[in-house]
Protein backbone atom coordinates (compact mmCIF):
# COMPACT_ATOMS: atom_id res chain seq x y z
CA UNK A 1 2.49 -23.32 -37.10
CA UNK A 2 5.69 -21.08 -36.32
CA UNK A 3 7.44 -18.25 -38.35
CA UNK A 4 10.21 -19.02 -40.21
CA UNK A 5 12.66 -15.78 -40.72
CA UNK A 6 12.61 -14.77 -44.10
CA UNK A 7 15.27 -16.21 -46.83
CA UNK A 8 17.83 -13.96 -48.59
CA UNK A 9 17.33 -14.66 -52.06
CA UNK A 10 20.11 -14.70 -54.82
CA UNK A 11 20.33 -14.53 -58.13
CA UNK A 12 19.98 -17.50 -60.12
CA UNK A 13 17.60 -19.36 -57.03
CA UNK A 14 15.27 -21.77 -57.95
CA UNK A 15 12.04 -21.58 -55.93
CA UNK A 16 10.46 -24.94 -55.10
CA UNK A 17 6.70 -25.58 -53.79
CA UNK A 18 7.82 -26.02 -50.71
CA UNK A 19 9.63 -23.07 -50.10
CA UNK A 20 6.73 -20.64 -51.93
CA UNK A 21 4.79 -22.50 -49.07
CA UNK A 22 7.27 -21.82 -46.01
CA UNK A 23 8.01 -18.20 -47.09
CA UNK A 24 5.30 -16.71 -48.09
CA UNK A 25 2.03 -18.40 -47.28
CA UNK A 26 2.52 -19.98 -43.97
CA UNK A 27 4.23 -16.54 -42.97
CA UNK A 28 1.54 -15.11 -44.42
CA UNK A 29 -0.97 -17.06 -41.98
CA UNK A 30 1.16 -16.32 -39.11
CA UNK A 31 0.47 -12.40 -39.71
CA UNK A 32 -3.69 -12.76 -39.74
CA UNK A 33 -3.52 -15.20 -36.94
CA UNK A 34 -5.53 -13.42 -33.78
CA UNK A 35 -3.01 -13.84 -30.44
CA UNK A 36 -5.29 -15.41 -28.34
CA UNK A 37 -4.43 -18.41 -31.14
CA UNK A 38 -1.37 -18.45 -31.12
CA UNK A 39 -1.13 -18.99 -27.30
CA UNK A 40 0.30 -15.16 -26.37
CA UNK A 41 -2.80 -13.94 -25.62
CA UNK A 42 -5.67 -15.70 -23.88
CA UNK A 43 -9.09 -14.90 -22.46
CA UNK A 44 -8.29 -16.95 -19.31
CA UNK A 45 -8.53 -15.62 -15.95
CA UNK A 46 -6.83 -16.62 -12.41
CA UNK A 47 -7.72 -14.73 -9.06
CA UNK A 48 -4.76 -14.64 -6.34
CA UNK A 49 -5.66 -13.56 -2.72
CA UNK A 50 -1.96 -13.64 -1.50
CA UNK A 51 -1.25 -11.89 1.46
CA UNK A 52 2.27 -11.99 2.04
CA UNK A 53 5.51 -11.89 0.12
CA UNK A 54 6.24 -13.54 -3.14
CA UNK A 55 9.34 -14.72 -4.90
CA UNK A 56 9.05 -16.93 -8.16
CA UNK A 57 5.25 -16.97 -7.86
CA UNK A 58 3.58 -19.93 -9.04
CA UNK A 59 0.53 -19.34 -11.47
CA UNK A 60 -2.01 -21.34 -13.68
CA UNK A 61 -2.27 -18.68 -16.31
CA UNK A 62 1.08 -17.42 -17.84
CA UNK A 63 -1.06 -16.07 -20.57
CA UNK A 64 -4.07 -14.26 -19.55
CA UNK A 65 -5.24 -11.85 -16.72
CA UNK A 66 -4.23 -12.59 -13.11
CA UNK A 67 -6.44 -10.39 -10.61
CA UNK A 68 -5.09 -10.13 -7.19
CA UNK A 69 -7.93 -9.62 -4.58
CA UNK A 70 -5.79 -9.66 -1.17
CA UNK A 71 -5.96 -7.01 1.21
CA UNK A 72 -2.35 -6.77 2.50
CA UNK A 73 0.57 -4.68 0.96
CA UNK A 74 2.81 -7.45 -0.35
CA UNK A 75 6.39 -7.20 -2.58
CA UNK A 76 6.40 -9.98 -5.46
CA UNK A 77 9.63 -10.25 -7.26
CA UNK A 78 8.92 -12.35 -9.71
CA UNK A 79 6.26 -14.63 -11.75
CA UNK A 80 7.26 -18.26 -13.06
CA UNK A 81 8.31 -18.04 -16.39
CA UNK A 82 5.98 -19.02 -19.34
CA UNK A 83 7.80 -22.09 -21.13
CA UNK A 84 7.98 -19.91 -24.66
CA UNK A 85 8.88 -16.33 -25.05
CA UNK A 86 5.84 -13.55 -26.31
CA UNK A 87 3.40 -14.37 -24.19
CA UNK A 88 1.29 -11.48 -23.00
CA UNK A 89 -0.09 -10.95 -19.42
CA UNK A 90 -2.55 -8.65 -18.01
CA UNK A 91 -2.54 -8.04 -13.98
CA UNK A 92 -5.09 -6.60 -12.41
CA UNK A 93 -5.18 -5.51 -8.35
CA UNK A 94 -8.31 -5.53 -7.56
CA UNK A 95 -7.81 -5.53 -3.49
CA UNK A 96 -7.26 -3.05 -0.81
CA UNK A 97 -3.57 -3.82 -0.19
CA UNK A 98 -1.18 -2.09 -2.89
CA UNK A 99 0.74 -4.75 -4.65
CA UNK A 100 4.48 -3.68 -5.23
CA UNK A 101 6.39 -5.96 -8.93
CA UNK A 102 10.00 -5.05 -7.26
CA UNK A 103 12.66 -4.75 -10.10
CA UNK A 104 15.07 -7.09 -10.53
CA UNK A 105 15.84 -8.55 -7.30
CA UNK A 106 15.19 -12.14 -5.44
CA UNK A 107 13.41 -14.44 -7.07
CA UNK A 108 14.82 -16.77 -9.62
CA UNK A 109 16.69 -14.54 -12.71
CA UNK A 110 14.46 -15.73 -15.83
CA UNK A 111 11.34 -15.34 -13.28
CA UNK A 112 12.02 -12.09 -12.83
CA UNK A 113 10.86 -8.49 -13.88
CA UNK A 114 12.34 -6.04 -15.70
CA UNK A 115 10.54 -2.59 -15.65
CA UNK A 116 12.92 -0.01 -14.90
CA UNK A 117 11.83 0.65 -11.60
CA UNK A 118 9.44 -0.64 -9.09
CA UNK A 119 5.91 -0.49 -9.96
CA UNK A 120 2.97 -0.24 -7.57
CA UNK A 121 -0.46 -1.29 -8.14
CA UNK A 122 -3.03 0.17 -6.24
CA UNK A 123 -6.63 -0.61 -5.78
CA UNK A 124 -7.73 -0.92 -9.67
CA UNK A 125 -4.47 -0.53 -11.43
CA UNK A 126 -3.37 -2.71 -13.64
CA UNK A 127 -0.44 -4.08 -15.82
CA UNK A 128 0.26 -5.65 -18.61
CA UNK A 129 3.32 -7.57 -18.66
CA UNK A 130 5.11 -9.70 -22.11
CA UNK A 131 7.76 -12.48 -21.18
CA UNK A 132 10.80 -11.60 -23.69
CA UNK A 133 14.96 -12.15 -23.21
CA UNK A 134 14.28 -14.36 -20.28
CA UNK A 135 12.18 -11.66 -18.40
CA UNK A 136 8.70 -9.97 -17.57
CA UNK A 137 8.77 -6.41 -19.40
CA UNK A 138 6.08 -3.41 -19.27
CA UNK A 139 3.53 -3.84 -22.46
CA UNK A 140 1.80 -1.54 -20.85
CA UNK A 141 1.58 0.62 -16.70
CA UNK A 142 0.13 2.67 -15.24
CA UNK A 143 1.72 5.90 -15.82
CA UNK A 144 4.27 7.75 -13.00
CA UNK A 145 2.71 9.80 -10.44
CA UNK A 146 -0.82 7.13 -11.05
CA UNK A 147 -1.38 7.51 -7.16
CA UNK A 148 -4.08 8.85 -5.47
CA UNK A 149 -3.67 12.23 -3.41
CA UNK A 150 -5.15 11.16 -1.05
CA UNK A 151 -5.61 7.71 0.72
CA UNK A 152 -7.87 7.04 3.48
CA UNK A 153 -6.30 4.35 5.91
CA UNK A 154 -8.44 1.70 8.16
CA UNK A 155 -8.46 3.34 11.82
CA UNK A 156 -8.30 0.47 14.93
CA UNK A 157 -9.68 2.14 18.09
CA UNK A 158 -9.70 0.76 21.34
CA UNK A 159 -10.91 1.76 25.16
CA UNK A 160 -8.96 2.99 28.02
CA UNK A 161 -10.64 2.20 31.78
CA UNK A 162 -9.92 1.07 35.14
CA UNK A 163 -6.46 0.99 34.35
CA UNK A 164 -3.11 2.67 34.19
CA UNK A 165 -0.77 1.12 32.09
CA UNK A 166 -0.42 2.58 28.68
CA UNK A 167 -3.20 1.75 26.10
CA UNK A 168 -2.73 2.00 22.50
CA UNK A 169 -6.47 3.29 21.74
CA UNK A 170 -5.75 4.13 18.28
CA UNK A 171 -3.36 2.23 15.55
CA UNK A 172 -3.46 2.36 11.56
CA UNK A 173 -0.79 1.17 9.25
CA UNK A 174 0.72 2.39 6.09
CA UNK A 175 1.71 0.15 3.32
CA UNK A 176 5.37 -0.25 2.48
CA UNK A 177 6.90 2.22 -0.24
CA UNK A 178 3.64 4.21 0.23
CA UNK A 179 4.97 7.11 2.66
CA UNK A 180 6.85 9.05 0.35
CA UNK A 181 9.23 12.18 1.34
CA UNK A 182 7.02 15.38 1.76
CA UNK A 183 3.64 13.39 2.45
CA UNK A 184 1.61 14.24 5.17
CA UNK A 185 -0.63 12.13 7.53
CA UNK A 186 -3.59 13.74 9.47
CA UNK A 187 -4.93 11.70 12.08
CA UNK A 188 -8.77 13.09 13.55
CA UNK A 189 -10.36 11.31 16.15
CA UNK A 190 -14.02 11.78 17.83
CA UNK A 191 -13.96 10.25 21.63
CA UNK A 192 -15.78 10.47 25.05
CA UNK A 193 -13.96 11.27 27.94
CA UNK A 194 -15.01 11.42 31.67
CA UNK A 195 -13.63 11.72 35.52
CA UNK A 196 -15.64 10.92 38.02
CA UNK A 197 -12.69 9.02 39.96
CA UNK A 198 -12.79 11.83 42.95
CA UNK A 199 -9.89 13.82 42.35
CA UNK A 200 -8.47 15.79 39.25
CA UNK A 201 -6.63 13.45 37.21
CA UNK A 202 -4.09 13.55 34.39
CA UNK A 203 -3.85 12.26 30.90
CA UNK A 204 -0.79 12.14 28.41
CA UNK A 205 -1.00 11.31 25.11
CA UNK A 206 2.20 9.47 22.98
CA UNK A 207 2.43 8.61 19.47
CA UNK A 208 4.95 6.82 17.62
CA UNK A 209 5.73 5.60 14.11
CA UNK A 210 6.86 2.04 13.79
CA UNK A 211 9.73 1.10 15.99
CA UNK A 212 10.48 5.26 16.08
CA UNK A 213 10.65 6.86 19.72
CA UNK A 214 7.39 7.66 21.36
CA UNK A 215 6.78 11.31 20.67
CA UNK A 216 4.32 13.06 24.00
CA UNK A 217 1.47 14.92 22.13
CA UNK A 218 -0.75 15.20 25.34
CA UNK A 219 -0.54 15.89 29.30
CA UNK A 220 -3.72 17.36 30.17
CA UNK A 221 -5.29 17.63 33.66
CA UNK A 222 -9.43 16.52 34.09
CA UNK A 223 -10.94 17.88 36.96
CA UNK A 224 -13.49 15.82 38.98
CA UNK A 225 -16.98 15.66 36.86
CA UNK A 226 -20.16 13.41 36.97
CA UNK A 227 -20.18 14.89 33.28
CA UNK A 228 -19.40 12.58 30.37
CA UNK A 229 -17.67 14.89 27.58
CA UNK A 230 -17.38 13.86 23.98
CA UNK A 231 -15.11 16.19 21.40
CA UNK A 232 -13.41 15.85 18.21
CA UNK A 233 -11.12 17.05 16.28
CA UNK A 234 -7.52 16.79 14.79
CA UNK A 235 -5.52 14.35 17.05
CA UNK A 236 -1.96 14.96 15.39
CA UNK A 237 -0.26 15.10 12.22
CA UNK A 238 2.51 13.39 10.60
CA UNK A 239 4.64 14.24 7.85
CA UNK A 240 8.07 12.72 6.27
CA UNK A 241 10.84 14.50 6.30
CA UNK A 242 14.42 12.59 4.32
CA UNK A 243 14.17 9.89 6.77
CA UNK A 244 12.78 11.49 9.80
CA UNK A 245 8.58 11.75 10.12
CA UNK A 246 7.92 15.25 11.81
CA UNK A 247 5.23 15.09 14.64
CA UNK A 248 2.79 18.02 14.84
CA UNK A 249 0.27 18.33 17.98
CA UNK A 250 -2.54 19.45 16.87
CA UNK A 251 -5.28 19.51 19.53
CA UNK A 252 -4.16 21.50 22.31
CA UNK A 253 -7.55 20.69 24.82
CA UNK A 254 -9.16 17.16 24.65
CA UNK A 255 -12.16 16.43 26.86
CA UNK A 256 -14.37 19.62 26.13
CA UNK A 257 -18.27 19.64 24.92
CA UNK A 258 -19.31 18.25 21.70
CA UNK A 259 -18.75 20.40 18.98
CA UNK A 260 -15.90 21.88 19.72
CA UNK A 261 -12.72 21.57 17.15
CA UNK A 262 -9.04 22.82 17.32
CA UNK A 263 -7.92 23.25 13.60
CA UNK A 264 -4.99 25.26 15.12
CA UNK A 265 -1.97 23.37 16.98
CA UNK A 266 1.36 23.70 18.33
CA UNK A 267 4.11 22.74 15.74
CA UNK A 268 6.33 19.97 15.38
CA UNK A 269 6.53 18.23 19.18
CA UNK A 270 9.09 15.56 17.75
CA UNK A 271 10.16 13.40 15.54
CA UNK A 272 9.29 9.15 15.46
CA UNK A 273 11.17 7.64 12.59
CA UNK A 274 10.79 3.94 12.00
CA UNK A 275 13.95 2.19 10.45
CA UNK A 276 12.93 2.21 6.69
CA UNK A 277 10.10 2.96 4.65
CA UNK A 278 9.94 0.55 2.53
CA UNK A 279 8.08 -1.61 5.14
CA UNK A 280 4.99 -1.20 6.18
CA UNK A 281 4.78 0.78 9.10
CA UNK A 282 2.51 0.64 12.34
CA UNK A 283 1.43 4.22 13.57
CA UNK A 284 0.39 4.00 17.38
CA UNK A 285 -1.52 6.40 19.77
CA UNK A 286 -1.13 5.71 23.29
CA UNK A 287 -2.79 6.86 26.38
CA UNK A 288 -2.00 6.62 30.03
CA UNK A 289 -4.54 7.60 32.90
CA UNK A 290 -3.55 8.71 36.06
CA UNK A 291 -5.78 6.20 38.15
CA UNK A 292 -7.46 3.24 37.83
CA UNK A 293 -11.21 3.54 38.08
CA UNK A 294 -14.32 2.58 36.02
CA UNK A 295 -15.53 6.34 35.94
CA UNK A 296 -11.83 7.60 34.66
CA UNK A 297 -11.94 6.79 30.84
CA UNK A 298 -11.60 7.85 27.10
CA UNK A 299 -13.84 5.78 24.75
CA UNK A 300 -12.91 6.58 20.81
CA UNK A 301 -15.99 7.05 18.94
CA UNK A 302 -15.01 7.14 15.92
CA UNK A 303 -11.46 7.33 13.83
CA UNK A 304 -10.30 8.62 10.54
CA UNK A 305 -6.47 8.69 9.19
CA UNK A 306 -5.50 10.40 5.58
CA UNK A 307 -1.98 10.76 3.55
CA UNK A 308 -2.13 13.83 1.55
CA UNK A 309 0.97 13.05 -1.35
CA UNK A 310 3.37 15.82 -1.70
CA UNK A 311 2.84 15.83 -5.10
C-alpha cells in the first residue's frame, strides 16, 4: 500500500471505480495506518557497545531504537542509510562515554547527518533521528545547554616508592568536545606520605594536560620521620581559557596530619594546553622523590576529579 499524490480534477472528468478507489479510499487507509505498519516506525531494538570511531555505521535496525552501551567517548559521522526515505529512529546512550553524531562530515554523503550542529549524547540522552533528502535529520534532541554542570570523571591512582624517576600517581581523562571555554576542573586527592629514608628529602609535583608542557605545582621538602602522614585536600585546578587551560596550585603543604585541608592556593602556576579539544584529553599528575628507598613514599588513597561548566 503507498500514497498516491492527489489528482487535479477538471471540469467535465469522469470518475471511474478505480480511481474513487486510488484517491480517496486507499489514501484514506494510508492516513489511519499506525507507523510501526507502515515500516517508519518499529518496536525493534539493537544494543551497540562501540568503543571507537564510526563512519557509515552498519546497523540491523534502521527503524527502531538503537541503545549504545559503550563506555568510551567516540565521534560517529554517519548511520547506513535505510533503503526508503521516512523512516524514524530513536537513539538512546545509555553508557558512560558521551557519544558525539558529528555534522556533516566523513562518512559516506547519503549516510550522513544533518542536524545543524554537532550533537552530544550523554549518559541517558537520547535522539530521535528521520531519514529524509538523502540524510539523518533531528525529529527530535535534546535541547542546547542539555549538559550536566557538573561531571564527575574516573580518577587512576598509582604508588610512588623506592624510586626516583617520575611517577604519574594520578591520571583522568576528559572526553573530546567536553572541555568547553570557561570550564573548570578541580582535582582533590587524599594520600599517605612518609620519610623515613635518613635525611630530609624533596618532592615536586608536575601536572600536564595532554601533550601540553608539564606545569610544577609542588617542591616541598620532608624532613626525616618514622611518622606515616596522610592529608587531603585540593591537589590543583584547571580551567580553559580560548585555547590555553590555566593551572592553579592549590595545596600549598602536602604531607601534614589527617584532617587538615588547604581550600586556599596560589593562583595560576602555568598554563598546559594540549593541541585541540576536540580530542579526548589525558590529564597527568606526576611525582618525583628525591631518593630511592622503601620508607620514602606517597601512596594515593583515594581520588576525585570534577568539571564545573561555565554555564
Amino acid at each position: 500500500m503507498a500514497w498516491t499524490a492527489p489528482r487535479t480534477w477538471v471540469a467535465g472528468d469522469v470518475l471511474t471505480a478505480a480511481q474513487l478507489n486510488e484517491q480517496i479510499k486507499a489514501n484514506e487507509l494510508i492516513l489511519i495506518t499506525p507507523l510501526d505498519v507502515l515500516g517508519n516506525l518499529s518496536p525493534d531494538i539493537e544494543t551497540s557497545s562501540v568503543t571507537s570511531n564510526q563512519n557509515n555505521l552498519a546497523i540491523t535496525v534502521t527503524t527502531g531504537t538503537l541503545v549504545f552501551t559503550g563506555a568510551s567517548a567516540i565521534d560517529i559521522t554517519g548511520i547506513v542509510a535505510p533503503a526508503t526515505a521516512g523512516k524514524l529512529l530513536s537513539i538512546v546512550n545509555r553508557g558512560s562515554g558521551t557519544h558525539t553524531l558529528k555534522d556533516q562530515v566523513t562518512s559516506t554523503a547519503a549516510n550522513r547527518f544533518d542536524l545543524g550542529a554537532d550533537v552530544e549524547l550523554a549518559t541517558d540522552d537520547s535522539i530521535a533521528l528521520v531519514y529524509e533528502n538523502s540524510r539523518w535529520r533531528a525529529w527530535c534532541k535534546p535541547p542546547a545547554g542539555a549538559s550536566p554542570a557538573v561531571v564527575a570523571y574516573a580518577v587512576t591512582t598509582a604508588n610512588v616508592v623506592n624510586t626516583v624517576a617520575e611517577t604519574t600517581v594520578l591520571s583522568f581523562e576528559v572526553p573530546a568536545n567536553a572541555w568547553a571555554d570557561g570550564d573548570v576542573i578541580f582535582c582533590w586527592m587524599d594520600a599517605l606520605f612518609k620519610n623515613n629514608e635518613g635525611s630530609s628529602r624533596n618532592i615536586t609535583g608536575k601536572v600536564n594536560v595532554g601533550s601540553g608542557s608539564q606545569v610544577q605545582i609542588l617542591s616541598q621538602s620532608y624532613g626525616n620521620s618514622a611518622t606515616e602522614y596522610q592529608s587531603m585536600g585540593m591537589v590543583c585546578s584547571f580551567m580553559r581559557s580560548g585555547s590555553a587551560v590555566l593551572v592553579g596550585a592549590n595545596h600549598r603543604d602536602w604531607g601534614v596530619p589527617m584532617g587538615a585541608i588547604y581550600p586556599g592556593g596560589d593562583g595560576v602556576v602555568g598554563t598546559s594546553s594540549p593541541a585541540n579539544f576536540t580530542d579526548a584529553q589525558t590529564v597527568y599528575l606526576k611525582l618525583t622523590l628525591a631518593a630511592a628507598d622503601s620508607t620514602f613514599y606517597v601512596q594515593p588513597q583515594n581520588a576525585r576529579a570534577w568539571k564545573v561548566a561555565a554555564s
